[in-house]
Protein backbone atom coordinates (compact mmCIF):
# COMPACT_ATOMS: atom_id res chain seq x y z
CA UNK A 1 2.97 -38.30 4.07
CA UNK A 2 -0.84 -38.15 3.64
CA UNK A 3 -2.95 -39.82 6.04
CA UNK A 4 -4.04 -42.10 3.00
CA UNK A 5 -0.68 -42.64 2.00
CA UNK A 6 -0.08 -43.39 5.64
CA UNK A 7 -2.47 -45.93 6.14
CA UNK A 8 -1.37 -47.80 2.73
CA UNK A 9 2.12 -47.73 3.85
CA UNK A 10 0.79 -49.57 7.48
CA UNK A 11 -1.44 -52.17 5.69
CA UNK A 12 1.59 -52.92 2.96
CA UNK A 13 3.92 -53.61 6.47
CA UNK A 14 1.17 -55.57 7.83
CA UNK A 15 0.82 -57.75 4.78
CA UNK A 16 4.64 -58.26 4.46
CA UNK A 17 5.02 -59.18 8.07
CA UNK A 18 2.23 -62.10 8.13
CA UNK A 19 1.96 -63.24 4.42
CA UNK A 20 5.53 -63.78 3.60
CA UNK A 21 6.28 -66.86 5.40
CA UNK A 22 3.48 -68.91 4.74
CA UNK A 23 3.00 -67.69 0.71
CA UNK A 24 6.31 -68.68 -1.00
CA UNK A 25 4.58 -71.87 -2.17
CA UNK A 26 1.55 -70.83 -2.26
CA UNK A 27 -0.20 -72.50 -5.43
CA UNK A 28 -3.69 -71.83 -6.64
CA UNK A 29 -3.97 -74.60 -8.87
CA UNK A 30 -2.08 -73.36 -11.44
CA UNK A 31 1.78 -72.21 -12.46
CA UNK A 32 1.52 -68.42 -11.10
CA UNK A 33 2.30 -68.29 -8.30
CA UNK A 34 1.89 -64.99 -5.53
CA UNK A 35 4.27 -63.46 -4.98
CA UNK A 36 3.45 -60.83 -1.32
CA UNK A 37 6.69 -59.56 -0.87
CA UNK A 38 6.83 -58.04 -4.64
CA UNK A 39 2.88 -57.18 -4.03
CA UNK A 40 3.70 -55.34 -0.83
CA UNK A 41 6.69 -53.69 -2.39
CA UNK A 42 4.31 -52.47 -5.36
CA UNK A 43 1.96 -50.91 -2.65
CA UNK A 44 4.78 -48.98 -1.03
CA UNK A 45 6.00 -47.59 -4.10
CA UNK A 46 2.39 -46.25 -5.07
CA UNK A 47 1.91 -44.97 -2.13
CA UNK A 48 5.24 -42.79 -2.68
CA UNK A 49 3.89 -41.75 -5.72
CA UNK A 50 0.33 -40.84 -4.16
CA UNK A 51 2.53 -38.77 -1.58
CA UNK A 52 4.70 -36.98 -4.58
CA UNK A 53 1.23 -36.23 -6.64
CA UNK A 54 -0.46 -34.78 -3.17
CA UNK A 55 2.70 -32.50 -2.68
CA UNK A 56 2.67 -31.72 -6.36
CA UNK A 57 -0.71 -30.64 -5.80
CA UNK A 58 -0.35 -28.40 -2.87
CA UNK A 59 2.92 -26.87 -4.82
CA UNK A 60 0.68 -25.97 -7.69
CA UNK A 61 -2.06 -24.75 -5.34
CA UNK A 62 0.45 -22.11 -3.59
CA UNK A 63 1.68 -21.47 -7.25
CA UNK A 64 -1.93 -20.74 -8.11
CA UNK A 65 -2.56 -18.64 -5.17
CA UNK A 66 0.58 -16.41 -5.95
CA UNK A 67 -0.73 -15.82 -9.28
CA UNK A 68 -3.71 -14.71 -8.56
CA UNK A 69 -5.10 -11.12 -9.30
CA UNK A 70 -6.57 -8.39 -6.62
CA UNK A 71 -10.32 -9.02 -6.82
CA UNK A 72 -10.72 -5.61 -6.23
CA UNK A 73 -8.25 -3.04 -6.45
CA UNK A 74 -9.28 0.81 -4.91
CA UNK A 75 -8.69 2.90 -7.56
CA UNK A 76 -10.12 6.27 -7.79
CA UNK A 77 -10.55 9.29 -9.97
CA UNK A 78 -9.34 12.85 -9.48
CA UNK A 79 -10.10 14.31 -12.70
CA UNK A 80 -13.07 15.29 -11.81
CA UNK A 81 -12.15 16.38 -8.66
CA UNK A 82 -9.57 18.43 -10.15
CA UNK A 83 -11.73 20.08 -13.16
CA UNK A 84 -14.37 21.15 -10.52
CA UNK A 85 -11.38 23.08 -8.19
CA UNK A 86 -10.33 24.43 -11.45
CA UNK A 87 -13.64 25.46 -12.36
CA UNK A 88 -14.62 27.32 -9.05
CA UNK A 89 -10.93 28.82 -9.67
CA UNK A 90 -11.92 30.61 -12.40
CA UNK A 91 -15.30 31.95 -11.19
CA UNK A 92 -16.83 35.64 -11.20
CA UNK A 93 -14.09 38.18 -10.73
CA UNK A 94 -11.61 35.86 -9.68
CA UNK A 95 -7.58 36.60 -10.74
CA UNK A 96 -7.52 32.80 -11.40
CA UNK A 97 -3.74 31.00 -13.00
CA UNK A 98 -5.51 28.95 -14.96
CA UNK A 99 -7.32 31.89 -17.00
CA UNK A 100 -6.13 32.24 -20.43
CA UNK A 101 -5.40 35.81 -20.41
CA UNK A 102 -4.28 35.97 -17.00
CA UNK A 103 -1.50 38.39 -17.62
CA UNK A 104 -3.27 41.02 -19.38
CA UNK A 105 -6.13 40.96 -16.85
CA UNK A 106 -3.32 41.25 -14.01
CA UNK A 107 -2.36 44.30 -15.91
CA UNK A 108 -5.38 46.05 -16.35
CA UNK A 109 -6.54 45.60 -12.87
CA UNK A 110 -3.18 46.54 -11.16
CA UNK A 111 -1.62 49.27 -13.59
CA UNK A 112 1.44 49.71 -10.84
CA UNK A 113 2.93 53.16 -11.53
CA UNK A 114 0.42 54.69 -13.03
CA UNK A 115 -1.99 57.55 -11.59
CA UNK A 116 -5.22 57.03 -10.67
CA UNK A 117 -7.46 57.91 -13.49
CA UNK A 118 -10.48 57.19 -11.74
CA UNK A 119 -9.82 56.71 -8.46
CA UNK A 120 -13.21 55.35 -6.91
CA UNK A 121 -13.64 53.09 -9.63
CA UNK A 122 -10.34 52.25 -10.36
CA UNK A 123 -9.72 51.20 -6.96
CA UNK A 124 -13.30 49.38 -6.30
CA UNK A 125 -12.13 47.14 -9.13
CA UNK A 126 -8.95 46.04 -7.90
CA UNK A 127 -10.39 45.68 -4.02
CA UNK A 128 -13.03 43.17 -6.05
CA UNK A 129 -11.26 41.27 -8.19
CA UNK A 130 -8.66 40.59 -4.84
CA UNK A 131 -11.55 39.58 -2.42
CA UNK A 132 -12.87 37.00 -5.12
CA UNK A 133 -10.12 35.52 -5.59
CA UNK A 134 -9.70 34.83 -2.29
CA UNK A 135 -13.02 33.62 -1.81
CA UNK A 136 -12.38 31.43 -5.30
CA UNK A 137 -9.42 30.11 -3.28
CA UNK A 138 -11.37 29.62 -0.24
CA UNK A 139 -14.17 27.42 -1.96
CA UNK A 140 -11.72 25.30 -4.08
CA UNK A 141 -9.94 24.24 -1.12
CA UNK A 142 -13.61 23.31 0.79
CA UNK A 143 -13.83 21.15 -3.07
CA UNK A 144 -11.02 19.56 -1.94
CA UNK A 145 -11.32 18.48 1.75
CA UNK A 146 -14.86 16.91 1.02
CA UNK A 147 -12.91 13.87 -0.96
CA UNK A 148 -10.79 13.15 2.87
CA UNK A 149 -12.83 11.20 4.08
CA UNK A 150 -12.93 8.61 1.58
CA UNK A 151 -9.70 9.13 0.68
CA UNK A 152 -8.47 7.71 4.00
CA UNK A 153 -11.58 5.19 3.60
CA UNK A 154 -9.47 3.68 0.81
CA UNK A 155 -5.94 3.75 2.35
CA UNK A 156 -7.55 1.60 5.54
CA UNK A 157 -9.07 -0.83 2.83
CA UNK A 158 -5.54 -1.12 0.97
CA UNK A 159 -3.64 -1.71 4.46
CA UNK A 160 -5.83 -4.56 4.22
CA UNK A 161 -5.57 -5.95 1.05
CA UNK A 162 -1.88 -5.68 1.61
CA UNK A 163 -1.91 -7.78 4.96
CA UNK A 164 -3.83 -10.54 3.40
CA UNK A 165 -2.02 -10.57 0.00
CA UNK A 166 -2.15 -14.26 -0.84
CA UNK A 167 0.72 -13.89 -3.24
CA UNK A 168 3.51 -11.78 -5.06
CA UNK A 169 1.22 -10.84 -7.70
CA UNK A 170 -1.62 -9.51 -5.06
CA UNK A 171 1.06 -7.90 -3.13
CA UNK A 172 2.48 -6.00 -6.40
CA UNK A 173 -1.21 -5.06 -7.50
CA UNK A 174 -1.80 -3.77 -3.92
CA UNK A 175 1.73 -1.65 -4.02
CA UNK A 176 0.96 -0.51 -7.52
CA UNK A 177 -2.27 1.04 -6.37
CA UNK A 178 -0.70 2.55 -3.41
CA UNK A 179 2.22 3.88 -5.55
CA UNK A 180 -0.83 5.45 -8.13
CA UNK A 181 -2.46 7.06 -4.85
CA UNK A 182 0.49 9.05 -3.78
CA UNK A 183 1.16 10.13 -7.31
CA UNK A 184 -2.90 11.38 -7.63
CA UNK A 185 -1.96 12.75 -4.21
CA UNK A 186 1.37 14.97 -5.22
CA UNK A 187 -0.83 16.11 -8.53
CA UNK A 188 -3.55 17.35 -5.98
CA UNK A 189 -1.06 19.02 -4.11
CA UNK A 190 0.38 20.64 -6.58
CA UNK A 191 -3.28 22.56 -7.84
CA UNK A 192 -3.53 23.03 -4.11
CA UNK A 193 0.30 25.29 -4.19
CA UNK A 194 -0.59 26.51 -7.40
CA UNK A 195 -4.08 28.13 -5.72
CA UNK A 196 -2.01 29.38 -2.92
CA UNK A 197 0.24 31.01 -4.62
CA UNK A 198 -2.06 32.51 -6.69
CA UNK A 199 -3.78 33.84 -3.66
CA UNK A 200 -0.49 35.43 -2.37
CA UNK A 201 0.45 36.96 -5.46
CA UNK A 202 -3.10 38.92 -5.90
CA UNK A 203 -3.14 40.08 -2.44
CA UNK A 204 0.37 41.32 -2.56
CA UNK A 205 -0.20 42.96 -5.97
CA UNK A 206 -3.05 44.98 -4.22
CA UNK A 207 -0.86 46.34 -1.38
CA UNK A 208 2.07 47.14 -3.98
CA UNK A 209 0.14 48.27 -6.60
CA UNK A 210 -2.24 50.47 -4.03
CA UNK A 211 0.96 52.05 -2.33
CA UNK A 212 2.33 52.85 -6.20
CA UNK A 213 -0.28 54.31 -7.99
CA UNK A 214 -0.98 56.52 -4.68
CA UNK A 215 2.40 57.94 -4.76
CA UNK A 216 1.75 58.25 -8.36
CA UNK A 217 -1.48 60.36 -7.97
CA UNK A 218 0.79 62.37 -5.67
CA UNK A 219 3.41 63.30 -8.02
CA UNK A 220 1.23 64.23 -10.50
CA UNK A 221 -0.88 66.28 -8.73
CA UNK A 222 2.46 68.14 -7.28
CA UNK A 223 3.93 68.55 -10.73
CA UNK A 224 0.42 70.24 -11.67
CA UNK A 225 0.32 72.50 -9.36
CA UNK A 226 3.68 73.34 -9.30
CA UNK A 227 3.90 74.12 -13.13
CA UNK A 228 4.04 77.90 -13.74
CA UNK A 229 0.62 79.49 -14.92
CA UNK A 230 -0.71 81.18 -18.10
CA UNK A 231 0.72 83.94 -18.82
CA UNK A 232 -1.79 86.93 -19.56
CA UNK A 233 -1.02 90.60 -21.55
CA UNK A 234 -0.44 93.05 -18.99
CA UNK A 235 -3.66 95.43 -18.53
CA UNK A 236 -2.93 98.99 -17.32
CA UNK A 237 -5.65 101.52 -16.04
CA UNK A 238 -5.63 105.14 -16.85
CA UNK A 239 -7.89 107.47 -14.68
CA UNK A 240 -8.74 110.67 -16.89
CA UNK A 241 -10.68 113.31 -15.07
């Protein structure tokens, strides 16, 4: 019980215990008559209802609290995030997945077995176009680390929303956003594979395709030189005196 409820409950006992004796025939100059035990009996049953409303009250206070929403809940956005690593992907010379015609600038720049047609040139090209995207590589993963340090700024706030959840529907907010962070998470990761693999299939396209077209410059050259030569009229020389 309440401590109001309580104290009406210890008055109403009070009351019963001294008035009852003396007030059966009570009279106050008329035909009603007071009754204390049905007066004290009255009290006691209010206060049993004031205790059932304060109860009532709490109930619907904890209900209340359960239903309330996260005040704030840490989202964040990746897109751009992701559209800038995609960007510095694609820069200068770069041999970048996400370039439209990836495939038939793979092709041009590493012919496979094919001779060298222009050797210096040929081959400065495909030493460029290697190094940048390495160093395309290289800058998009700097892009990404710079967004760590919040990142785990917001997983040490939503540890703490989670430990003072008031309520089911806090708690399920504060899940839900935890649940979205590891799926923005695995999507990051996944650019970040897709980079790397880019990255390993340039650079070993450059050692195969280096090693091919050499041996292909070879052959040709040997199958030049060991073709038979023009044929010429035979010239004879006749010394007359």
């Amino acid at each position: 019980m309440t401590c109001l409820a309580r104290r009406v409950a210890h008055i109403a006992a009070i009351a019963l215990a001294v008035v009852i004796p003396a007030a059966a025939h009570a009279q106050f100059g008329s035909p009603i008559v007071f009754d204390p035990s049905n007066f004290v009996r009255n009290v006691l049953h209010y206060a049993r209802r004031l205790e059932q409303m304060n109860m009532q009250r709490q109930q619907l206070q904890v209900e209340l609290a359960a239903l309330q929403k996260l005040k704030s809940p840490k989202w964040r956005e990746i897109s751009t995030t992701l559209t800038q690593i995609d960007g510095l992907l694609q820069d200068g010379q770069s041999l970048a997945y996400n370039l439209r015609a990836i495939d038939a600038e793979f092709r041009r720049t590493f012919p496979g077995a094919q001779a060298f047609r222009d050797y210096p040139a040929e081959q400065r090209r495909q030493a460029v176009r290697t190094l940048a995207t390495l160093r395309t590589a290289l800058d998009a993963a700097n892009r990404a680390t710079r967004d760590l340090p919040g990142a785990v700024a917001k997983l040490g706030v939503m540890k703490g929303q989670l430990t003072a959840a008031r309520g089911h529907e806090e708690a399920l907010e504060v899940n839900g956003t935890i649940a979205m962070y590891g799926v923005e998470e695995l999507t990051m990761l996944r650019q970040a594979i897709a980079a790397l693999t880019n990255v390993q299939a340039v650079v070993a396209a450059d050692q195969v395709n280096a090693t091919t077209q050499e041996r292909e410059t070879y052959r040709a050259r040997l199958v030049a030189m060991s073709a038979p030569g023009p044929r010429y009229a035979s010239i004879s020389l006749q010394i007359t005196p």
